[in-house]
PDB file of N, CA and C in Angstrom:
ATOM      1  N   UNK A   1     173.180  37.006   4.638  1.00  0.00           N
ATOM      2  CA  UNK A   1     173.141  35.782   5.418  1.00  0.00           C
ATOM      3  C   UNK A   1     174.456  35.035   5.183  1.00  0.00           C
ATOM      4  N   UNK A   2     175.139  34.759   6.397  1.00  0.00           N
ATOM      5  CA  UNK A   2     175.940  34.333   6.104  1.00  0.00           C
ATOM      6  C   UNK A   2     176.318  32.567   6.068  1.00  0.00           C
ATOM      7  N   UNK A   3     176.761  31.690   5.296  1.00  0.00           N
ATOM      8  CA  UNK A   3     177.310  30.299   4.787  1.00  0.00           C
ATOM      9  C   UNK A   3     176.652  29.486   5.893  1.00  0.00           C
ATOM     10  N   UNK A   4     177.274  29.938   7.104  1.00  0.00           N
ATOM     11  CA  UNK A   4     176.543  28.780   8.052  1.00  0.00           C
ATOM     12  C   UNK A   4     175.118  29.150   7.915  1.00  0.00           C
ATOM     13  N   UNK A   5     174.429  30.576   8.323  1.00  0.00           N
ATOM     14  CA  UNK A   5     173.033  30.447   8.610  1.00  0.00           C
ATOM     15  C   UNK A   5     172.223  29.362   7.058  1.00  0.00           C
ATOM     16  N   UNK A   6     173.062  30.095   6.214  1.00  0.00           N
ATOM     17  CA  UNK A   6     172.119  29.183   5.198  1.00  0.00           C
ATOM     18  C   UNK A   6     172.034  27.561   5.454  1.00  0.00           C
ATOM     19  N   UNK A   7     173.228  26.998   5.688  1.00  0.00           N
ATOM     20  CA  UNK A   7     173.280  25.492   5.425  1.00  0.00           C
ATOM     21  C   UNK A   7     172.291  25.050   7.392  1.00  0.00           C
ATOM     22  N   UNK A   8     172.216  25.698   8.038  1.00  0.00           N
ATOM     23  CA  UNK A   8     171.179  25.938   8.999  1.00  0.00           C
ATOM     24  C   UNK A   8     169.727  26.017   8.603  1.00  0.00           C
ATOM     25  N   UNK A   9     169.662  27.195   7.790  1.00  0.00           N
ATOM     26  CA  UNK A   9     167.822  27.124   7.529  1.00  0.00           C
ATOM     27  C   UNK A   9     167.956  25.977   6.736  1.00  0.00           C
ATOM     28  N   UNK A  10     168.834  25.512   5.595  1.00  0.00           N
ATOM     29  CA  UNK A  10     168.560  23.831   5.014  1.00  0.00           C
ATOM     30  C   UNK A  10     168.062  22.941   5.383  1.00  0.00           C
ATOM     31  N   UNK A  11     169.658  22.831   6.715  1.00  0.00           N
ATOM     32  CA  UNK A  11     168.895  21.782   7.758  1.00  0.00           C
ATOM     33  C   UNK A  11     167.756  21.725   8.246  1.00  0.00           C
ATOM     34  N   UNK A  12     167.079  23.282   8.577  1.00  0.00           N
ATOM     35  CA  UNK A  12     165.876  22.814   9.099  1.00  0.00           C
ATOM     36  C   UNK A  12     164.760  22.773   8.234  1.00  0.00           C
ATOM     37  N   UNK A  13     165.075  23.266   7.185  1.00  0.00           N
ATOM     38  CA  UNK A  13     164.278  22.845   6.141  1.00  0.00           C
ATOM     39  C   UNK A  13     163.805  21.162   5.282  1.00  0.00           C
ATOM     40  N   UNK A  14     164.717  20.688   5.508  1.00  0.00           N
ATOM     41  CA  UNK A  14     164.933  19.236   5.829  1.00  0.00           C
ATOM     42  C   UNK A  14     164.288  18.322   6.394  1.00  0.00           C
ATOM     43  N   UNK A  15     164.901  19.166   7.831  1.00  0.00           N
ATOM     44  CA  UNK A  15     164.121  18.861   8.641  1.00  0.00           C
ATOM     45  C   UNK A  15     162.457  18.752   9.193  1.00  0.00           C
ATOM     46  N   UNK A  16     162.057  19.529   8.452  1.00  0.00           N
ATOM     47  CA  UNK A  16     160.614  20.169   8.553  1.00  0.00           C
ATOM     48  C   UNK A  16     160.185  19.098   7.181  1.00  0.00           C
ATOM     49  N   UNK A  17     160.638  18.694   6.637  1.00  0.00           N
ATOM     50  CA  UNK A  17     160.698  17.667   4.831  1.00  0.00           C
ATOM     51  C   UNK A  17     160.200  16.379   5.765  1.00  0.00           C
ATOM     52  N   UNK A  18     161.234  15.923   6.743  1.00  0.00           N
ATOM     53  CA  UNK A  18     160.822  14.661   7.394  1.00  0.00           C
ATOM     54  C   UNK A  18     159.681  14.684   8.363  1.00  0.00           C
ATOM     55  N   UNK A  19     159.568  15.966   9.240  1.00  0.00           N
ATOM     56  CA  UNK A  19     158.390  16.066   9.629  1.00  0.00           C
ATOM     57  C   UNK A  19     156.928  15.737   9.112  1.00  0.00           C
ATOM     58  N   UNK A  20     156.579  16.131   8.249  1.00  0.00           N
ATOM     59  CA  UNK A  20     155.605  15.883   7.011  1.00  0.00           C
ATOM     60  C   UNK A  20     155.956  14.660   6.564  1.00  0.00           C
ATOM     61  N   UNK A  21     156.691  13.924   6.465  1.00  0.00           N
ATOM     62  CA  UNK A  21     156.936  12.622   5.763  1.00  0.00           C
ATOM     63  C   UNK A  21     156.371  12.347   7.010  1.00  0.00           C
ATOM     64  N   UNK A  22     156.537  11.948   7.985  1.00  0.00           N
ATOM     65  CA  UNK A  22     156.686  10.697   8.855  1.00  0.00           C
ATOM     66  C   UNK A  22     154.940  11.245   9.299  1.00  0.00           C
ATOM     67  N   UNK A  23     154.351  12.280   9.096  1.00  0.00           N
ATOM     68  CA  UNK A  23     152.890  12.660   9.570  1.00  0.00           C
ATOM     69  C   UNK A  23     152.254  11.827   8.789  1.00  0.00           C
ATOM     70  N   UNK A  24     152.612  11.941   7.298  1.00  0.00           N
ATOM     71  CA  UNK A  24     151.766  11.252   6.108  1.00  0.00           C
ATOM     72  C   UNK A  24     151.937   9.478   6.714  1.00  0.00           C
ATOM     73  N   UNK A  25     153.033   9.359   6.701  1.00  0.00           N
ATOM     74  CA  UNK A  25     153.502   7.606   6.789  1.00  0.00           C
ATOM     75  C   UNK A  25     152.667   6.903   8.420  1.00  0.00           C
ATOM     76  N   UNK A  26     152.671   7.867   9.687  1.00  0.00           N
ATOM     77  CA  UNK A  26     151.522   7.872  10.605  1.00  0.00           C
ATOM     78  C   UNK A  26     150.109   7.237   9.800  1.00  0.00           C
ATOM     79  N   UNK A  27     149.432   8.313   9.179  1.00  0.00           N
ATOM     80  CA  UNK A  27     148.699   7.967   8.373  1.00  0.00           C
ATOM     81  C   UNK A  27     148.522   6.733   8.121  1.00  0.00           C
ATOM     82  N   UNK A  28     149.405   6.599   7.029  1.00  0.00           N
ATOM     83  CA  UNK A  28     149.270   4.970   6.919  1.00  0.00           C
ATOM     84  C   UNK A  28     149.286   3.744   7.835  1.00  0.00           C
ATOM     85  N   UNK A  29     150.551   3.870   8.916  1.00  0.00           N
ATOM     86  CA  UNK A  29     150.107   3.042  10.090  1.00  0.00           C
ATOM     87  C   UNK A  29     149.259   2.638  10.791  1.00  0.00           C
ATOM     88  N   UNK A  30     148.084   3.855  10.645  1.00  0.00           N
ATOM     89  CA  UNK A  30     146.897   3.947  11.247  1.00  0.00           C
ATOM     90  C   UNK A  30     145.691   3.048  10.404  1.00  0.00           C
ATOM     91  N   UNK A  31     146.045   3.509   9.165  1.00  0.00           N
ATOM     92  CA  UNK A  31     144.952   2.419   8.042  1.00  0.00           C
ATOM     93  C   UNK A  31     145.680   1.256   7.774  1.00  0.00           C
ATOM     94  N   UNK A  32     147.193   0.896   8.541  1.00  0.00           N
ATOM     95  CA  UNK A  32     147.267  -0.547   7.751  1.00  0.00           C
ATOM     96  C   UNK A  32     146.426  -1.614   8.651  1.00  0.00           C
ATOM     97  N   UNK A  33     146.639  -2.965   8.150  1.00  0.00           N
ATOM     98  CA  UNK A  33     146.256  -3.904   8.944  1.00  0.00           C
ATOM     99  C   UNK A  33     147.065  -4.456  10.304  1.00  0.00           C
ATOM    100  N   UNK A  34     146.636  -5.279  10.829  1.00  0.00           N
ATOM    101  CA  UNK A  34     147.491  -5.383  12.131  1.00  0.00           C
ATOM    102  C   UNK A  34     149.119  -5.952  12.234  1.00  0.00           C
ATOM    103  N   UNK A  35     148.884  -6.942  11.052  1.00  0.00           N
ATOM    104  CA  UNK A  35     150.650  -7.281  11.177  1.00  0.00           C
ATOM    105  C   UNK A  35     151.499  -6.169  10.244  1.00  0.00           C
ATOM    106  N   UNK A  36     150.484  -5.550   9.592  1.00  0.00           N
ATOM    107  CA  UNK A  36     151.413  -4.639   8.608  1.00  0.00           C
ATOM    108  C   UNK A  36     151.833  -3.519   9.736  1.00  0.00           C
ATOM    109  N   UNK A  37     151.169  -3.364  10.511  1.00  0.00           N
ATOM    110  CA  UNK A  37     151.069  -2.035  11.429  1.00  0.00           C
ATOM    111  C   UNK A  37     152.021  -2.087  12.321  1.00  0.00           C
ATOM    112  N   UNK A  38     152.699  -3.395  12.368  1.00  0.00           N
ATOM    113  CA  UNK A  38     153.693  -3.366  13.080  1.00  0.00           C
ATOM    114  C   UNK A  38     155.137  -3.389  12.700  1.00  0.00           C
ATOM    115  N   UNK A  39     155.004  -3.504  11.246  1.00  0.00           N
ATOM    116  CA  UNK A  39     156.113  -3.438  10.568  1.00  0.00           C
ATOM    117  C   UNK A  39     156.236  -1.932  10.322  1.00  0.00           C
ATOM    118  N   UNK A  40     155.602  -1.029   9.923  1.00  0.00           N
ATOM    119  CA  UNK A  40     155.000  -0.063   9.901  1.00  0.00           C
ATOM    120  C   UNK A  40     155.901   0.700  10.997  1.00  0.00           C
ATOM    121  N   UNK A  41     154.963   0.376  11.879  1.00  0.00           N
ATOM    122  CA  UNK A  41     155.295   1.142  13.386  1.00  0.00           C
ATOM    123  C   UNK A  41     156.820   1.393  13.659  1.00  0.00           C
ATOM    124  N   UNK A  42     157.170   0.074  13.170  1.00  0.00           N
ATOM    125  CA  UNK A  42     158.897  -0.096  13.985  1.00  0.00           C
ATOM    126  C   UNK A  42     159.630   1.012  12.477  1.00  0.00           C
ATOM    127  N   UNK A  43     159.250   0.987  11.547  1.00  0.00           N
ATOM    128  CA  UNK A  43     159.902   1.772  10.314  1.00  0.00           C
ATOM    129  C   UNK A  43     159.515   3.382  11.014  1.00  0.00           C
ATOM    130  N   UNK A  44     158.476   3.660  11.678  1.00  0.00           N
ATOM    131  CA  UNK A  44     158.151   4.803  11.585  1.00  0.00           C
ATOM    132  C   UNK A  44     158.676   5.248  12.874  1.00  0.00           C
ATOM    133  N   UNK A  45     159.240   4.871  14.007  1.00  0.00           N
ATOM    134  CA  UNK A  45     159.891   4.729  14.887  1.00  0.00           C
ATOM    135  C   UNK A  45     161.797   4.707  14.539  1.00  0.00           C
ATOM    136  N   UNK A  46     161.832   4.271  13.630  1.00  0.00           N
ATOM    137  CA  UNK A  46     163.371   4.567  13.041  1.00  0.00           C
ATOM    138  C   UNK A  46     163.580   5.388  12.572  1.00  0.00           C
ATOM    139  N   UNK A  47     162.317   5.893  11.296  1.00  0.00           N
ATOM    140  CA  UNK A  47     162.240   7.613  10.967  1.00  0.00           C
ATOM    141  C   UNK A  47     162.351   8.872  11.983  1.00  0.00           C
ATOM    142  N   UNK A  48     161.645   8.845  13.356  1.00  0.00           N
ATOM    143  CA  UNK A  48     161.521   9.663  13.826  1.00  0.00           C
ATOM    144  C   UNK A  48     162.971   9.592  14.908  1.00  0.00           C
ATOM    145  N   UNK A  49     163.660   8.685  15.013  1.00  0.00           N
ATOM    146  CA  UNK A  49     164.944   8.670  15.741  1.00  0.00           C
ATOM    147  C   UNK A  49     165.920   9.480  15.065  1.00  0.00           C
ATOM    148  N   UNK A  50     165.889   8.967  13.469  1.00  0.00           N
ATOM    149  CA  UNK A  50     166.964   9.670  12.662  1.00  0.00           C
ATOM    150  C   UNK A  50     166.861  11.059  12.843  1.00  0.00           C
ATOM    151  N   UNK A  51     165.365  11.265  12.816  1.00  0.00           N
ATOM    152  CA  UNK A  51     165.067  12.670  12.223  1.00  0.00           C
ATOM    153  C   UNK A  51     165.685  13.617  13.743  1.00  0.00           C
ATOM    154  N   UNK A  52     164.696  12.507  15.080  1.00  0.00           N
ATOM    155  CA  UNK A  52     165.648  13.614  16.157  1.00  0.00           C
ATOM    156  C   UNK A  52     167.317  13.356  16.207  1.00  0.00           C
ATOM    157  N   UNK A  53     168.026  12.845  15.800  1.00  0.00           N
ATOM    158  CA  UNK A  53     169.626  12.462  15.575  1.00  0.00           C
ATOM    159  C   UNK A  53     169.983  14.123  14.793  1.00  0.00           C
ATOM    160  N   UNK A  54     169.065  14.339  13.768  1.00  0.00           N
ATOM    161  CA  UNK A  54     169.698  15.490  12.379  1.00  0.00           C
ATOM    162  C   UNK A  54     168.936  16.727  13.435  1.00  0.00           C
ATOM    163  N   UNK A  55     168.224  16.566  13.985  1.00  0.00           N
ATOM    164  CA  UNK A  55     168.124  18.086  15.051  1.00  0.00           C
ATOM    165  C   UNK A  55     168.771  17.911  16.133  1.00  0.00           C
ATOM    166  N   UNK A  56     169.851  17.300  16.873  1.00  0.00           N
ATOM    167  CA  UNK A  56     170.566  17.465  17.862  1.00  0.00           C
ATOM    168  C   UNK A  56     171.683  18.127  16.939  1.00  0.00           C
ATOM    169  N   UNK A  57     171.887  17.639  16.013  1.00  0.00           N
ATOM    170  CA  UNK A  57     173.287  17.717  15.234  1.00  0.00           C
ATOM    171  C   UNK A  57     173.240  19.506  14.655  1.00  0.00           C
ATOM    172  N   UNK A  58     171.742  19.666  14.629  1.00  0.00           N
ATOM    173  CA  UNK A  58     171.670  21.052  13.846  1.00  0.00           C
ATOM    174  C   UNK A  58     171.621  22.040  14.562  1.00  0.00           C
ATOM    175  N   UNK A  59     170.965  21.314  16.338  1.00  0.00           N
ATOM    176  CA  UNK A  59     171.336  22.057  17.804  1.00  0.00           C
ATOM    177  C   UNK A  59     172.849  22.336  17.663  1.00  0.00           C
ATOM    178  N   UNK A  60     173.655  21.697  17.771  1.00  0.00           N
ATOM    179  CA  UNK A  60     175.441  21.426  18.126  1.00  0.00           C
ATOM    180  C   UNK A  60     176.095  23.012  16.905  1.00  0.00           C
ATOM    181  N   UNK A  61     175.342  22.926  15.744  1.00  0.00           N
ATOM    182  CA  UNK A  61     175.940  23.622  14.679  1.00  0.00           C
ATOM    183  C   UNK A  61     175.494  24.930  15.227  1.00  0.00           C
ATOM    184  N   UNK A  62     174.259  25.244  15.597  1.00  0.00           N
ATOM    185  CA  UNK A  62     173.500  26.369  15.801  1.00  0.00           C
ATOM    186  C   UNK A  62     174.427  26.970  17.652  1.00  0.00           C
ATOM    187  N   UNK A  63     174.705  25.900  18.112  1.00  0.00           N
ATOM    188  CA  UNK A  63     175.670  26.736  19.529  1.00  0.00           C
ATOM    189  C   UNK A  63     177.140  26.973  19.299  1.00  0.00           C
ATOM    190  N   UNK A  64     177.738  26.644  17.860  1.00  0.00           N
ATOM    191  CA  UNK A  64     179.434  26.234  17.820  1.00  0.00           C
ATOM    192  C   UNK A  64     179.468  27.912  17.754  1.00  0.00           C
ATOM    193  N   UNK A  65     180.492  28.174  18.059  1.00  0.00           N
ATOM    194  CA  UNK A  65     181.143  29.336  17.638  1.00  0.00           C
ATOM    195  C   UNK A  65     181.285  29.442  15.651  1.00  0.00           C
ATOM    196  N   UNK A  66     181.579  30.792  15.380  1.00  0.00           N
ATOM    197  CA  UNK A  66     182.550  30.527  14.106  1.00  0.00           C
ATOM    198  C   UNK A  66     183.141  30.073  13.562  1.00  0.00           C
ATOM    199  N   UNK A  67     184.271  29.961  14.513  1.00  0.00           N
ATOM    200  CA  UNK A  67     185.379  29.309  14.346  1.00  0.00           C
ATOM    201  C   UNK A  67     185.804  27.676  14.757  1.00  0.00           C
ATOM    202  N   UNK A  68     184.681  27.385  15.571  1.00  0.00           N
ATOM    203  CA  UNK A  68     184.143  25.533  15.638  1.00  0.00           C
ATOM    204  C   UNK A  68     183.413  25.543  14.551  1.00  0.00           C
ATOM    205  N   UNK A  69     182.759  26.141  13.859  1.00  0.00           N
ATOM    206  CA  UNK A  69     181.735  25.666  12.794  1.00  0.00           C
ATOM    207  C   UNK A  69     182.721  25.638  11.558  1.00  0.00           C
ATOM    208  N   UNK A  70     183.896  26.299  11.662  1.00  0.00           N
ATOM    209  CA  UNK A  70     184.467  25.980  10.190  1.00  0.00           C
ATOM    210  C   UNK A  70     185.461  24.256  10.311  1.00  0.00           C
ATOM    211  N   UNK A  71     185.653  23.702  11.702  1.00  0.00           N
ATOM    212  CA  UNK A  71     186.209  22.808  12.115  1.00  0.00           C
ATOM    213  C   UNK A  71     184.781  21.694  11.839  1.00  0.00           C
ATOM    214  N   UNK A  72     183.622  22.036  12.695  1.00  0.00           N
ATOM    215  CA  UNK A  72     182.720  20.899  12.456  1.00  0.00           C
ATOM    216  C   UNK A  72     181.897  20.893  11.431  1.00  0.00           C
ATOM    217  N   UNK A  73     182.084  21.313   9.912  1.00  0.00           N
ATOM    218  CA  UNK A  73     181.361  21.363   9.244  1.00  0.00           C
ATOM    219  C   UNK A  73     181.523  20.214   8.167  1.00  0.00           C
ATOM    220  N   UNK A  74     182.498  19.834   7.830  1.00  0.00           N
ATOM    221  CA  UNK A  74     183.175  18.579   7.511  1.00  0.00           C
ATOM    222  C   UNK A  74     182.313  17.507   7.953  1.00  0.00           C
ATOM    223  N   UNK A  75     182.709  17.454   9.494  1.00  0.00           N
ATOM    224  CA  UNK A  75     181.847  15.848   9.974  1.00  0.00           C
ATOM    225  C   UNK A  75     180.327  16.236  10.107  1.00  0.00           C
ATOM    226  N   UNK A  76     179.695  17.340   9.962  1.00  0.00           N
ATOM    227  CA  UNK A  76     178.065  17.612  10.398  1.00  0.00           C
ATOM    228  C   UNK A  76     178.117  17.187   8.911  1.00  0.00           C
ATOM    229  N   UNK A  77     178.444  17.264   7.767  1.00  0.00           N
ATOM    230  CA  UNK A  77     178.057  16.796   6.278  1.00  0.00           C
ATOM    231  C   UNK A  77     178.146  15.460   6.032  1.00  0.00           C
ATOM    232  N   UNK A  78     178.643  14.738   7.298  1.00  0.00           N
ATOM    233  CA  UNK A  78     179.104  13.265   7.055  1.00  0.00           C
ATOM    234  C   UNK A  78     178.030  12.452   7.559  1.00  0.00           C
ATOM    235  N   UNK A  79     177.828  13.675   8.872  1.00  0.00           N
ATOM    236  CA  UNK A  79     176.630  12.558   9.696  1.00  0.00           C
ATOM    237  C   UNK A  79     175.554  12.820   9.056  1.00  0.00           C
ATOM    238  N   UNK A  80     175.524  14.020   8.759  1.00  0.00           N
ATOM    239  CA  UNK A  80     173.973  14.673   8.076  1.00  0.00           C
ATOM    240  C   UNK A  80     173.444  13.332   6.750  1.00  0.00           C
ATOM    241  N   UNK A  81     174.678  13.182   5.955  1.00  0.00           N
ATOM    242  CA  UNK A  81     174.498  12.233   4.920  1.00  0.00           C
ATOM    243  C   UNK A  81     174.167  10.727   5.925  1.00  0.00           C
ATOM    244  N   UNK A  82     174.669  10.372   6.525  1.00  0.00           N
ATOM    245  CA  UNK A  82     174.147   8.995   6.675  1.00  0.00           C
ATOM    246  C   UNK A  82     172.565   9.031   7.839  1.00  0.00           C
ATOM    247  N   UNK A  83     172.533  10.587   8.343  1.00  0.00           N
ATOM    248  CA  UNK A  83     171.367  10.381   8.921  1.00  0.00           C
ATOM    249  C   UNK A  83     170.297  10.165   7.792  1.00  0.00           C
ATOM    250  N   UNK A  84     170.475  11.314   6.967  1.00  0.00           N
ATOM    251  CA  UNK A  84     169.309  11.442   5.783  1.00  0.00           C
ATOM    252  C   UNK A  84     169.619   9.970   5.034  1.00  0.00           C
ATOM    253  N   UNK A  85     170.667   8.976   4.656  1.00  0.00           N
ATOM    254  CA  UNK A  85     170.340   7.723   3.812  1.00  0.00           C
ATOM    255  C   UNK A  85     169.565   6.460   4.765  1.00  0.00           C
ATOM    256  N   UNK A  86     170.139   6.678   6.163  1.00  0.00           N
ATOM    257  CA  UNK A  86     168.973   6.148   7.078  1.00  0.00           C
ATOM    258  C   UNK A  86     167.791   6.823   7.183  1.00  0.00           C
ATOM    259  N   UNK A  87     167.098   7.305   7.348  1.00  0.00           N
ATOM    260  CA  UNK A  87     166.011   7.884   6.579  1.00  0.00           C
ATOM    261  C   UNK A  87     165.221   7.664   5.564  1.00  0.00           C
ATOM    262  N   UNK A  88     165.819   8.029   4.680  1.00  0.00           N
ATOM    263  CA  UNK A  88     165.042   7.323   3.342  1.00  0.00           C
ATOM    264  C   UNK A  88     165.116   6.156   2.970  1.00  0.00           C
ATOM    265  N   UNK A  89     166.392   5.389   3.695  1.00  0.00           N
ATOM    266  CA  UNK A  89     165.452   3.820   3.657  1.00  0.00           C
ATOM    267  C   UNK A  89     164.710   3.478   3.939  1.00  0.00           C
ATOM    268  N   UNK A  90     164.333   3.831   6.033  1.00  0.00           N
ATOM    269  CA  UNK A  90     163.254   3.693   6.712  1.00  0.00           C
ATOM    270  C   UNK A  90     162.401   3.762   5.652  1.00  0.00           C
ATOM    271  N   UNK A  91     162.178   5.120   4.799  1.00  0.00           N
ATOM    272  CA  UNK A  91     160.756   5.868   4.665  1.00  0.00           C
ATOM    273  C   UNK A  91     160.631   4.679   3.296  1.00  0.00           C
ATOM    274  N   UNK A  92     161.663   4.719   2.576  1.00  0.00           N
ATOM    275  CA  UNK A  92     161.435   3.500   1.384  1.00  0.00           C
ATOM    276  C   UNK A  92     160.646   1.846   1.743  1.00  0.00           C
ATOM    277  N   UNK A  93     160.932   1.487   3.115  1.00  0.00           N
ATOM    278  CA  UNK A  93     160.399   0.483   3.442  1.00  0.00           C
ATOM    279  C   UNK A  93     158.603   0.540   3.461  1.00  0.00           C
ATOM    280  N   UNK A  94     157.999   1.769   3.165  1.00  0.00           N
ATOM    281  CA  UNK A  94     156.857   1.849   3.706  1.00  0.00           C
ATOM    282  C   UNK A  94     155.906   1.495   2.480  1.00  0.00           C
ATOM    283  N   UNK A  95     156.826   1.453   0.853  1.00  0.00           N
ATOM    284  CA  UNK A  95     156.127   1.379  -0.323  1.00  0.00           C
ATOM    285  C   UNK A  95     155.723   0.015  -0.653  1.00  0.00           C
TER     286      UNK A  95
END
């Protein structure tokens, strides 16, 4: 397997990490109370934006050529990082 496919199954491994997060945190939206549920809602609505943001980005990596992927791999680690720290704030807001 080669460098890109791995940092690919990551991503979607990751990816599949936030999936399950944001199912569980649903969950909770569903049992909070009504003003909590809306604080809630809008956090869990920012989770699931980020999360589709880090699968367009992992679309873009998965169509580059070779030789674009050794050019965009630099900035996919840049965005990847601030998608995932947006993210886990969202998901931090929920404690």
């Amino acid at each position: 397997m080669s460098a890109r496919e791995q940092y690919i199954e990551k991503a979607k491994a990751r990816i599949d990490q936030w999936n399950a997060e944001i199912d569980k945190m649903k969950a909770q939206v569903h049992e909070a109370e009504a003003d909590v549920k809306i604080k809630y809602q809008k956090q869990l609505d920012k989770m699931r934006a980020q999360r589709d943001d880090g699968d367009a980005k992992l679309k873009e990596v998965r169509h580059a050529s070779d030789a674009a992927w050794d050019d965009m791999k630099s900035g996919f680690d840049k965005a990847w990082g601030d998608i995932a720290g947006a993210f886990d704030d969202a998901r931090s807001r929920f404690k």
